[in-house]
PDB file of N, CA and C in Angstrom:
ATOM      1  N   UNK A   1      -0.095  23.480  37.926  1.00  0.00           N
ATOM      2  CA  UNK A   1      -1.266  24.047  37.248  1.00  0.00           C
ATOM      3  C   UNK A   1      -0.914  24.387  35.801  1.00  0.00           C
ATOM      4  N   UNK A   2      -0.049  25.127  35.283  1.00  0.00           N
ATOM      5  CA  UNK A   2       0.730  25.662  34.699  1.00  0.00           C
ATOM      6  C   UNK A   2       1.385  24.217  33.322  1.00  0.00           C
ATOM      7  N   UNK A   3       1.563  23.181  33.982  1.00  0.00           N
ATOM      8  CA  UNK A   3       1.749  21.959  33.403  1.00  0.00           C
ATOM      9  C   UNK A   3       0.659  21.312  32.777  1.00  0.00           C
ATOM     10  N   UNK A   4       0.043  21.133  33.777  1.00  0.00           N
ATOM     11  CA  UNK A   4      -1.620  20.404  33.261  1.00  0.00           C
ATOM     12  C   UNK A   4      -2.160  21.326  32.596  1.00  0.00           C
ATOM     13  N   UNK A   5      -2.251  22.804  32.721  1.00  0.00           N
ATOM     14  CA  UNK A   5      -2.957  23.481  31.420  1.00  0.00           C
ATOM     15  C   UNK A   5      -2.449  23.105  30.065  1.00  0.00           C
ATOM     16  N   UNK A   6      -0.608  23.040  29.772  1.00  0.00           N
ATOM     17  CA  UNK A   6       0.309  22.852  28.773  1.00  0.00           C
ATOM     18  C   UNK A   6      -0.498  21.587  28.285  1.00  0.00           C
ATOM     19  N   UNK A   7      -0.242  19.902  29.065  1.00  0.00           N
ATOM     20  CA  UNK A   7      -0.390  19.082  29.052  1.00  0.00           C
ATOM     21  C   UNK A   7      -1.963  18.884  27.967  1.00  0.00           C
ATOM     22  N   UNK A   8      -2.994  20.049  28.605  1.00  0.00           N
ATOM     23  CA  UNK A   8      -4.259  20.030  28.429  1.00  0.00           C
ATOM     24  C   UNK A   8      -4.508  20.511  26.878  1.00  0.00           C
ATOM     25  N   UNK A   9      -3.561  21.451  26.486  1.00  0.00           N
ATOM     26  CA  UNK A   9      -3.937  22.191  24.852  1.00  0.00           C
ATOM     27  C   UNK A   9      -2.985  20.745  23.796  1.00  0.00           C
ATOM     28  N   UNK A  10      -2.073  20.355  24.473  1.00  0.00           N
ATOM     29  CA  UNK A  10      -0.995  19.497  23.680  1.00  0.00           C
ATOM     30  C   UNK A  10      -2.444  18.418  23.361  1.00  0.00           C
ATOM     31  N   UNK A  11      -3.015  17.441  24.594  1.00  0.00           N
ATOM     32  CA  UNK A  11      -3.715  16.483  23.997  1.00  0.00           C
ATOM     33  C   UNK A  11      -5.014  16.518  23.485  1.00  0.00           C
ATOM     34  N   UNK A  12      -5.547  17.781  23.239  1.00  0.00           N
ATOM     35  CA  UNK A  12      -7.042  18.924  22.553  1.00  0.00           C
ATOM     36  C   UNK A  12      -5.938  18.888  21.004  1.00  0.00           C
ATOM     37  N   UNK A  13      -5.024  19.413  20.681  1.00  0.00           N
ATOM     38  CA  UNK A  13      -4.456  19.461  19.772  1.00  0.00           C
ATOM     39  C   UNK A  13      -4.238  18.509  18.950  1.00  0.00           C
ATOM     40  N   UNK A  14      -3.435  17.290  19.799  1.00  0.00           N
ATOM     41  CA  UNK A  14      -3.146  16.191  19.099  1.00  0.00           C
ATOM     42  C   UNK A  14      -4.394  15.097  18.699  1.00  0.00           C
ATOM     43  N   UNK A  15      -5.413  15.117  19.920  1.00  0.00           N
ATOM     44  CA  UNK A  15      -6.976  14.822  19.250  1.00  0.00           C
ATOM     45  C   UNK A  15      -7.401  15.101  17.852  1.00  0.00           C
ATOM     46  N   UNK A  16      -7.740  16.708  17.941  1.00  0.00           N
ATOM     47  CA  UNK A  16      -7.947  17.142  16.967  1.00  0.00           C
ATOM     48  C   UNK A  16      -6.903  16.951  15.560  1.00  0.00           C
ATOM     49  N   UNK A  17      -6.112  17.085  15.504  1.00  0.00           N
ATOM     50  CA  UNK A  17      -5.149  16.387  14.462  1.00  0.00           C
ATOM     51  C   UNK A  17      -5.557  15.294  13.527  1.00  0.00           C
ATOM     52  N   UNK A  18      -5.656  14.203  14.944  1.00  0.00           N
ATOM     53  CA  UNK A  18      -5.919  13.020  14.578  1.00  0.00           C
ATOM     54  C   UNK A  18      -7.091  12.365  14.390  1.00  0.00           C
ATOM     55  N   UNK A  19      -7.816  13.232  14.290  1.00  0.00           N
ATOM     56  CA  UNK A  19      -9.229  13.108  13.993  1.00  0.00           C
ATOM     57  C   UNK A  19      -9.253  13.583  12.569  1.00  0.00           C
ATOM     58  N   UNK A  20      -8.539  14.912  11.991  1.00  0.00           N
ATOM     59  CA  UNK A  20      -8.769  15.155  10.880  1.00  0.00           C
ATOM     60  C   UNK A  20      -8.518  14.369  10.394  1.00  0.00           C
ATOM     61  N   UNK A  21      -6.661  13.343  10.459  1.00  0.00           N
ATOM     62  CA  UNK A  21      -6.525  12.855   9.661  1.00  0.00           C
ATOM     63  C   UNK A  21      -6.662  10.848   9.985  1.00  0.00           C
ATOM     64  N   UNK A  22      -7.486  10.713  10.288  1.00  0.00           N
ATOM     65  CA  UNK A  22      -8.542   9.825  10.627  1.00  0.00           C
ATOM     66  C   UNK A  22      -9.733   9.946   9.179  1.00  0.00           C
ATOM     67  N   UNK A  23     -10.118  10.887   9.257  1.00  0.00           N
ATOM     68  CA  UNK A  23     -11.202  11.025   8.261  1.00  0.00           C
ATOM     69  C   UNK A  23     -11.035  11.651   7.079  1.00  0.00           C
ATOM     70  N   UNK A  24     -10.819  11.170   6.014  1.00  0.00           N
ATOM     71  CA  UNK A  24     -10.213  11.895   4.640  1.00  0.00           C
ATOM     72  C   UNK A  24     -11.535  12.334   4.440  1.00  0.00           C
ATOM     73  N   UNK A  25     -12.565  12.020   4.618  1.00  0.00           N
ATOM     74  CA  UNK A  25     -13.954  12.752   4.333  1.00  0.00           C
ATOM     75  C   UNK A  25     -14.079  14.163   5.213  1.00  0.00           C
ATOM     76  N   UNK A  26     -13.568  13.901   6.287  1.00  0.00           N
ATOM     77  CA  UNK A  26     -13.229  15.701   7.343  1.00  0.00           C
ATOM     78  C   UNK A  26     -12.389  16.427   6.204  1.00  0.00           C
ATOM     79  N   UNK A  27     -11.652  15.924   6.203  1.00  0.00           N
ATOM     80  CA  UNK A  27     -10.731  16.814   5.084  1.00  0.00           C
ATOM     81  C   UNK A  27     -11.433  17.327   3.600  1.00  0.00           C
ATOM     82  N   UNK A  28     -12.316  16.411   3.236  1.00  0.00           N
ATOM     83  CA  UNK A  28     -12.465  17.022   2.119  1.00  0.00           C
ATOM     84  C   UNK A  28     -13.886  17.809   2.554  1.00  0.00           C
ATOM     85  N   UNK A  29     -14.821  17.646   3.158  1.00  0.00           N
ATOM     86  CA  UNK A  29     -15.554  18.511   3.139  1.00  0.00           C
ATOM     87  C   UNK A  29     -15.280  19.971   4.007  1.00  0.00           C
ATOM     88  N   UNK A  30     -14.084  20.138   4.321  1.00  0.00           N
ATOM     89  CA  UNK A  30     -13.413  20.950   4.983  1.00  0.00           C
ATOM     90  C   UNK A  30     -13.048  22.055   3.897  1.00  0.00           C
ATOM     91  N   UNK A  31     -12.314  21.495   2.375  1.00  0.00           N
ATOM     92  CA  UNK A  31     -11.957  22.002   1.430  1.00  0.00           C
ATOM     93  C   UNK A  31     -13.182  22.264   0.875  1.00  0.00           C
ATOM     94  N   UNK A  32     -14.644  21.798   1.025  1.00  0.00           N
ATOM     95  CA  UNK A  32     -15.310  22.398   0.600  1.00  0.00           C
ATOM     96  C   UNK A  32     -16.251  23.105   0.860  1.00  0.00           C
ATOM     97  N   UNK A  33     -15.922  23.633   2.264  1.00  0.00           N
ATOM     98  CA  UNK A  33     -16.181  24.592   3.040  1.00  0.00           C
ATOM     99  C   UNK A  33     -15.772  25.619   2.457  1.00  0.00           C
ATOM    100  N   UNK A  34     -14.398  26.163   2.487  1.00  0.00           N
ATOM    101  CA  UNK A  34     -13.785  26.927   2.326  1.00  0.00           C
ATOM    102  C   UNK A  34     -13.371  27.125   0.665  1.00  0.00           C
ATOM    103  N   UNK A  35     -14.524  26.425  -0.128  1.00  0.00           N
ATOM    104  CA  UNK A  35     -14.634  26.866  -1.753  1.00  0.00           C
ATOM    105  C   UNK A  35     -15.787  27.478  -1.477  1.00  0.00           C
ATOM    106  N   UNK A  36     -16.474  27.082  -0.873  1.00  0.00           N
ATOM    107  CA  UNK A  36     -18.033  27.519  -0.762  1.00  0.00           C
ATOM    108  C   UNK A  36     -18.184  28.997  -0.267  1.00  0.00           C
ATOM    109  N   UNK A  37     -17.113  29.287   0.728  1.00  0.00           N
ATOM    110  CA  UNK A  37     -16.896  30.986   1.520  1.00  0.00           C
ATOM    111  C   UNK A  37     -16.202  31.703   0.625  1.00  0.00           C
ATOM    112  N   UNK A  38     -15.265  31.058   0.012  1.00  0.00           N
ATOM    113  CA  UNK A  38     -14.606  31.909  -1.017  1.00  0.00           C
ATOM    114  C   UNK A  38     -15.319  32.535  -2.214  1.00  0.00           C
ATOM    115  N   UNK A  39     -15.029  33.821  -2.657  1.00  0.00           N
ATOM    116  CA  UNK A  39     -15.683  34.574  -3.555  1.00  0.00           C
ATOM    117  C   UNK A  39     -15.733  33.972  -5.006  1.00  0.00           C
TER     118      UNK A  39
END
């Protein structure tokens, strides 16, 4: 159980990763997210 949970955040993680850097457009509207929240 204990494995497959591990197993379960490792390939949610490595997805997500590789999705950001899959899309240089995720990335940049990401940075401009976080100009936009900033004061």
């Amino acid at each position: 159980m204990y494995k497959n949970w591990k197993t379960g955040v490792l390939l949610y993680l490595i997805m997500d990763l590789s999705v950001l850097l899959d899309s240089s457009a995720g990335l940049h509207n990401l940075y401009h997210l976080k100009n936009r929240f900033s004061p």
